[in-house]
C-alpha atoms as a PDB file:
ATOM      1  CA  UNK A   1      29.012  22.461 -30.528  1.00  0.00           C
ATOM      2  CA  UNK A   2      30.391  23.167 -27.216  1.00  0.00           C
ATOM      3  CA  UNK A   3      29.031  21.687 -23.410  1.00  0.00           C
ATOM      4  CA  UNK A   4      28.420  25.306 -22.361  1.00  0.00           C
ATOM      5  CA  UNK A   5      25.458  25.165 -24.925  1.00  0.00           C
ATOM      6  CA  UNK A   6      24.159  22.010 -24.119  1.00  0.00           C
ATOM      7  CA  UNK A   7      23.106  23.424 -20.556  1.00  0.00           C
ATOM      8  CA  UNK A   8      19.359  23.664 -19.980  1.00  0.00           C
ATOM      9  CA  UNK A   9      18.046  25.190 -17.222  1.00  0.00           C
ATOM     10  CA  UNK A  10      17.554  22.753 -14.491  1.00  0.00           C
ATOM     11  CA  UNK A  11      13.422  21.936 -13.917  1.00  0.00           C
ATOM     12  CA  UNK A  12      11.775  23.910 -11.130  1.00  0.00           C
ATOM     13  CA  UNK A  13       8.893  22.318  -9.442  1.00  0.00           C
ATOM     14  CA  UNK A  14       6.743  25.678  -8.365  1.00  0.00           C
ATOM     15  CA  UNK A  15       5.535  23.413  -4.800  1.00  0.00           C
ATOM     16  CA  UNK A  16       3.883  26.582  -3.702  1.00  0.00           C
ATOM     17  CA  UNK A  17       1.261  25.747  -6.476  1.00  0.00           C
ATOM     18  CA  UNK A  18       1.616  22.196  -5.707  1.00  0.00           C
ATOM     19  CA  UNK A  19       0.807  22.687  -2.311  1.00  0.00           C
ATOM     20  CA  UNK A  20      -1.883  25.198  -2.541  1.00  0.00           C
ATOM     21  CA  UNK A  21      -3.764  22.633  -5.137  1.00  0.00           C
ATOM     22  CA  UNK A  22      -6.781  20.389  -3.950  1.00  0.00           C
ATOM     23  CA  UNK A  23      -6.122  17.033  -2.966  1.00  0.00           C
ATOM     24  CA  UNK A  24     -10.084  16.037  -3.987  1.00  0.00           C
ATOM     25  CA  UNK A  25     -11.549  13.776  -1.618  1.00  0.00           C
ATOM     26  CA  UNK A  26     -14.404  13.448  -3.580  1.00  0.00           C
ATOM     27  CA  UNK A  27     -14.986   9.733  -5.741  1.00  0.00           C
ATOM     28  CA  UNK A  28     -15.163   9.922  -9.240  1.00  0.00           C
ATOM     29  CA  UNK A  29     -17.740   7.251 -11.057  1.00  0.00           C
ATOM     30  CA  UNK A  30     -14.670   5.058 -11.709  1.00  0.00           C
ATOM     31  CA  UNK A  31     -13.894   4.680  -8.625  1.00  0.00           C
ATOM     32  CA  UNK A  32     -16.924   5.470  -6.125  1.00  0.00           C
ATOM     33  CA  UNK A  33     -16.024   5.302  -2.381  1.00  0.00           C
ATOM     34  CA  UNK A  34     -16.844   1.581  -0.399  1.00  0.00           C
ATOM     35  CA  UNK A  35     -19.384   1.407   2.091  1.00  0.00           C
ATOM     36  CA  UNK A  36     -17.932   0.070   5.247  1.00  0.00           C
ATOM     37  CA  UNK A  37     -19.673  -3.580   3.901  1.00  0.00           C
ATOM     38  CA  UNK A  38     -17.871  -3.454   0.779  1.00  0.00           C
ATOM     39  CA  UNK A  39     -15.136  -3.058   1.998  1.00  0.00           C
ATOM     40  CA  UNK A  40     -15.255  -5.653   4.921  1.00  0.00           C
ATOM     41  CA  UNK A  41     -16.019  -8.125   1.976  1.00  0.00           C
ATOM     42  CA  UNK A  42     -13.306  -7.765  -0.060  1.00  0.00           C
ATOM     43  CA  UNK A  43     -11.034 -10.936  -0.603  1.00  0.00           C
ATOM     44  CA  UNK A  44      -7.885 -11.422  -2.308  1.00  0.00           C
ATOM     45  CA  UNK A  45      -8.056 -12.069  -5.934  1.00  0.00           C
ATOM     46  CA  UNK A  46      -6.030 -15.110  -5.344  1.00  0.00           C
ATOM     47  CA  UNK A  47      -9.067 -16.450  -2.771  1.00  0.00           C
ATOM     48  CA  UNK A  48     -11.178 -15.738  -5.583  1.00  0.00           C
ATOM     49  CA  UNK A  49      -9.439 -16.867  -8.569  1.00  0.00           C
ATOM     50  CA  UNK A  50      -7.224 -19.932  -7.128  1.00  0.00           C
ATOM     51  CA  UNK A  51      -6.699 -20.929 -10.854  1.00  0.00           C
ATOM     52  CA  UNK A  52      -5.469 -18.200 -12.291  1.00  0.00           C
ATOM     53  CA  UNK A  53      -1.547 -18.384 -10.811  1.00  0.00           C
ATOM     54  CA  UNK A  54      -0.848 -15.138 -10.512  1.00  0.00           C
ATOM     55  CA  UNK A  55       1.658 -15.908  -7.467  1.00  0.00           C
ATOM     56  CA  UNK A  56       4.995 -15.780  -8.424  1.00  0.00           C
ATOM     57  CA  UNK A  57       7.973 -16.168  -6.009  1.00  0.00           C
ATOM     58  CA  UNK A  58      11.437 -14.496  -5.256  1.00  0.00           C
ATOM     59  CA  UNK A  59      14.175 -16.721  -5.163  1.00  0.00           C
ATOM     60  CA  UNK A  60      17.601 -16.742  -5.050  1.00  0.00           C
ATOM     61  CA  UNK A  61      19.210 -19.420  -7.551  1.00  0.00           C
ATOM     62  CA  UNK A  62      23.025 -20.351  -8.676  1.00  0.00           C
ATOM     63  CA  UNK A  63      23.220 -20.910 -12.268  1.00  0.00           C
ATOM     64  CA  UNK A  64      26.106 -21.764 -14.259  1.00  0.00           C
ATOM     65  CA  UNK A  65      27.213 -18.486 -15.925  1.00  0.00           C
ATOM     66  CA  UNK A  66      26.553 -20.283 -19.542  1.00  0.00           C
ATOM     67  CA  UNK A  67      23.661 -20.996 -18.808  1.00  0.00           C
ATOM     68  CA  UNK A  68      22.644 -17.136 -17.819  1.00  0.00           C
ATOM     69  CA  UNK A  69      24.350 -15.757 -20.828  1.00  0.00           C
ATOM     70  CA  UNK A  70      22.687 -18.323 -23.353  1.00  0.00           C
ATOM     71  CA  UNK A  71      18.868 -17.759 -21.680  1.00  0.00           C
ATOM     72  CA  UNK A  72      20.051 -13.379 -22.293  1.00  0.00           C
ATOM     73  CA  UNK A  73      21.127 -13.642 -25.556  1.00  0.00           C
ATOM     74  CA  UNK A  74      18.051 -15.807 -26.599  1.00  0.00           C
ATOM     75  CA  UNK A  75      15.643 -13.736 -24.826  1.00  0.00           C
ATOM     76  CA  UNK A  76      17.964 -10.523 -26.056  1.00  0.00           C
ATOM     77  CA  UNK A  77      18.883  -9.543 -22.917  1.00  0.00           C
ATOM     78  CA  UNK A  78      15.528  -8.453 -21.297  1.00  0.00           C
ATOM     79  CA  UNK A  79      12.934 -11.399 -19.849  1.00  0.00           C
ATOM     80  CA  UNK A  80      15.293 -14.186 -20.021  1.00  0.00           C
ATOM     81  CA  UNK A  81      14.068 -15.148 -16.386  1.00  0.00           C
ATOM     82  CA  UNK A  82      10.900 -15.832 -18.012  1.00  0.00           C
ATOM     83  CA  UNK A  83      12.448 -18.016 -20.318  1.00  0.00           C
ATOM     84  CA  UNK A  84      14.014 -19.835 -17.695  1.00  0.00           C
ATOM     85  CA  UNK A  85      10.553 -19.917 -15.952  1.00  0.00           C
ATOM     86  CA  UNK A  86       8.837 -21.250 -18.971  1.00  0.00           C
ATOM     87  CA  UNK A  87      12.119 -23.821 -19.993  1.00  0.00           C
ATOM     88  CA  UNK A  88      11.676 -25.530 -16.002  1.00  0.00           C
ATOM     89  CA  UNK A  89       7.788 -25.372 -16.345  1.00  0.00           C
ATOM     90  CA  UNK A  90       7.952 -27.885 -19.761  1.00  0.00           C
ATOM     91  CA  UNK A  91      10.306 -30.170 -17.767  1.00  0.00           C
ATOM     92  CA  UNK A  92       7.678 -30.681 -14.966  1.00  0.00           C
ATOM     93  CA  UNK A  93       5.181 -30.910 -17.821  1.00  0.00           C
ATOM     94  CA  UNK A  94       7.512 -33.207 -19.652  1.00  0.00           C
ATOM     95  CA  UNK A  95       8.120 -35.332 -16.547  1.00  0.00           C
ATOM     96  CA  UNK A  96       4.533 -35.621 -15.573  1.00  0.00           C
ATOM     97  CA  UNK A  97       3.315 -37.482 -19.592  1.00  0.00           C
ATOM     98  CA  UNK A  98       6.532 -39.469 -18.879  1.00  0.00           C
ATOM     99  CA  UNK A  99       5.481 -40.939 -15.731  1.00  0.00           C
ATOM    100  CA  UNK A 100       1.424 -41.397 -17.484  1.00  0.00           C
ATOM    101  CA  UNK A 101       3.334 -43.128 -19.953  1.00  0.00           C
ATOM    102  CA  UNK A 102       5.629 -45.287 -18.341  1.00  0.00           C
ATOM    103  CA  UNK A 103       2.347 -45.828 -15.716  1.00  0.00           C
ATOM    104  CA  UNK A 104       0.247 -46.875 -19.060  1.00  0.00           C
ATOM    105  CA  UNK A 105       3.256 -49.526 -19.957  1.00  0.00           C
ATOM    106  CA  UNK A 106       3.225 -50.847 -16.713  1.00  0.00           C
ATOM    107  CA  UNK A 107      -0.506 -51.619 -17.209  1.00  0.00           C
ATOM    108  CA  UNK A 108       0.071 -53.147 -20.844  1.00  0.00           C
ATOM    109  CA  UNK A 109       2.914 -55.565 -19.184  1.00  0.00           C
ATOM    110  CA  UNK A 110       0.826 -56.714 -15.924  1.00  0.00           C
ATOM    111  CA  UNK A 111      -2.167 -57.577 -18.777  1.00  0.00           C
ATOM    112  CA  UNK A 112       0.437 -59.279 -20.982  1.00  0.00           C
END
């Protein structure tokens, strides 16, 4: 098959009927319009939720390159980030029952 049949005709966007077509101000039920009130008491869902962590923040970070490529090819190329996310949040996990424990041996010792 040749490229000369593989052309399409390039998509036309007719904006005459785009622009002649009614932007509706009008609420739907789904959605209805806030009163002035409503509006005024609307916090952020963080405010309102402070324990569901939905905050997540941009950083810049230098990794060794192995350690990139290894995170990709588990995660298989998309999400590894996450991994690496969930892989530092264990550690603090795993840091925090080793100080309880070592905290609980302490306490054994001092009653020894």
């Amino acid at each position: 098959m040749s490229r000369k049949n593989l052309k399409t005709k390039p998509f036309e966007i007719d904006w005459t009927a785009v622009d002649a077509a009614s932007l509706a101000d009008v609420p739907d039920e789904d959605s209805p319009e806030l009163t002035a009130t409503e509006f005024a008491e609307l916090r952020p869902v963080s405010e309102m939720l402070p324990g569901l962590g939905l905050g997540k923040q941009r950083i810049t970070i230098m990794l060794d390159e192995a350690v990139v490529q290894a995170y990709k090819a588990k995660a298989g190329g998309r999400g590894y980030q996450t991994l690496i996310n969930d892989t530092l949040r264990r550690a603090l996990e795993a840091d925090s029952v080793k100080e309880a424990l070592r905290e609980v041996i302490r306490e054994e010792l001092h009653r020894a």
